[in-house]
Protein backbone atom coordinates (compact mmCIF):
# COMPACT_ATOMS: atom_id res chain seq x y z
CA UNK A 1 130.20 -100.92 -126.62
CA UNK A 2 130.02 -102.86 -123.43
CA UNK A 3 133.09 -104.96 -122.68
CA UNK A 4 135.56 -106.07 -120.14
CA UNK A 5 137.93 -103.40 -119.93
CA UNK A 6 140.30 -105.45 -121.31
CA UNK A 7 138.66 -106.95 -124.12
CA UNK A 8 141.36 -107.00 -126.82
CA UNK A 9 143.14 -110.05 -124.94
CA UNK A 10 140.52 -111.11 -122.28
CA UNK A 11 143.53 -110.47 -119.52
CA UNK A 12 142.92 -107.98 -116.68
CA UNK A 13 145.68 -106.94 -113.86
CA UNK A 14 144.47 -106.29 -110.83
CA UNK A 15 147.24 -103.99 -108.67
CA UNK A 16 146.67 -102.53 -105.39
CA UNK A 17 148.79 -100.36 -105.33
CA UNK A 18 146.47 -97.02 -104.81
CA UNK A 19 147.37 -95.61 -108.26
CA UNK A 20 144.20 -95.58 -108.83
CA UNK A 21 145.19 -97.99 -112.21
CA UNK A 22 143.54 -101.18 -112.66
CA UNK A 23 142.42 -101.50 -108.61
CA UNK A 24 138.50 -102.67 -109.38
CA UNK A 25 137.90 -104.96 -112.53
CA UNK A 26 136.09 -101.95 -114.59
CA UNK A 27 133.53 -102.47 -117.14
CA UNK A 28 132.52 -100.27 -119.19
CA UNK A 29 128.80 -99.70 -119.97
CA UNK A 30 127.90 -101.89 -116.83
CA UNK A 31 125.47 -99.51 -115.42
CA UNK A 32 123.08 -99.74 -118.59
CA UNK A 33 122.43 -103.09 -117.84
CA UNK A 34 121.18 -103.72 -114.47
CA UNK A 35 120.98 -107.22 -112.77
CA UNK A 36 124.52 -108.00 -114.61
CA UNK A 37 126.21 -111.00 -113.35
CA UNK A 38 129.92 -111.49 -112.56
CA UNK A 39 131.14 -114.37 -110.96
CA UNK A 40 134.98 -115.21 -110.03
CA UNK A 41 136.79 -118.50 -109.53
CA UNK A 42 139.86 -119.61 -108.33
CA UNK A 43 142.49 -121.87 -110.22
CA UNK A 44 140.73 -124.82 -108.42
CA UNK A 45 136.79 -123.85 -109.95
CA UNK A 46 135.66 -122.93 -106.34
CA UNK A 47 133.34 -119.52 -106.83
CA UNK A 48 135.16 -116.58 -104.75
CA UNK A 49 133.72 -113.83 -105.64
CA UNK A 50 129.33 -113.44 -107.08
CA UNK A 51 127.49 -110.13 -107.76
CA UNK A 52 123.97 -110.44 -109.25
CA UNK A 53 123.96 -106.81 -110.27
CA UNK A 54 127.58 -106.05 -110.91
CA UNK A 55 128.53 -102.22 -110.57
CA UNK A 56 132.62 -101.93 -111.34
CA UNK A 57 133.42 -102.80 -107.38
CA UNK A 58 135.35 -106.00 -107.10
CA UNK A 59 138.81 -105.33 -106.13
CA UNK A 60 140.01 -108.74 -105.38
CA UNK A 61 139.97 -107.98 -101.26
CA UNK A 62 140.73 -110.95 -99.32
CA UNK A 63 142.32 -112.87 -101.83
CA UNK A 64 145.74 -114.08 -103.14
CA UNK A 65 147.95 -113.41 -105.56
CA UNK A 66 147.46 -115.41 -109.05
CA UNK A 67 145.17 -116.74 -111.64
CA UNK A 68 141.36 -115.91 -111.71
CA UNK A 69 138.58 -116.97 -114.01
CA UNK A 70 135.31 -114.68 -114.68
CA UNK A 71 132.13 -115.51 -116.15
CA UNK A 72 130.18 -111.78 -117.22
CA UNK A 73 126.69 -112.10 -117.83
CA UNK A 74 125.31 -109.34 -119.17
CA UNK A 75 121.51 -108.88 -119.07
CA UNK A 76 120.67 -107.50 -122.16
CA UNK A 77 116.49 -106.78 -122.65
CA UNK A 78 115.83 -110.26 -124.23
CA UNK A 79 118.68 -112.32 -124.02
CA UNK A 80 122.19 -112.51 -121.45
CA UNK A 81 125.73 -112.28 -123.61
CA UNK A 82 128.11 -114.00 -121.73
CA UNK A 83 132.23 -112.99 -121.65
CA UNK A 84 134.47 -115.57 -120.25
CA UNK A 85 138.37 -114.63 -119.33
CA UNK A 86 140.90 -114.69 -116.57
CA UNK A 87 142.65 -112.50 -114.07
CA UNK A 88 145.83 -111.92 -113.05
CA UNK A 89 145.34 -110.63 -109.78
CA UNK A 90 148.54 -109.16 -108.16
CA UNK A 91 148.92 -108.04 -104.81
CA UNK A 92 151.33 -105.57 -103.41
């Protein structure tokens, strides 16, 4: 099953807090669909964050504290499935 890691309510919590817990937005499956898109965006709809082959590495780096909003595209053989959710990205 491929789905954001935290599919049952679309909410992820990013921490850096080198636990090792919820530090990259994870999702599983990703690398059995290559040229996967994710895209981020701020509260305001600017894009902050693109990867056009996504591999489990954005961390949130360089970024405040709050609200986030991801579009997954998932390139399936035939057709892209597309997962839409925020982020609660919190910094320590």
């Amino acid at each position: 099953t491929l789905s954001p890691s935290s599919a049952a309510s679309d909410v992820y919590k990013r921490q850096a807090n080198g636990d090792g817990k919820n530090d990259y937005f994870m999702v599983r499956g990703i690398e059995q669909y290559p040229g996967s898109v994710l895209e981020i965006y701020n509260r305001w709809g600017n894009q902050v964050y693109y990867s056009g082959n996504y591999s489990n590495n954005w961390g949130g780096a360089g970024l405040s504290a709050g609200i986030y909003y991801y579009v997954l595209k998932i390139n399936m053989s035939r057709t892209v499935k597309v997962y839409k959710g925020y982020i609660e990205l919190i910094q320590k």
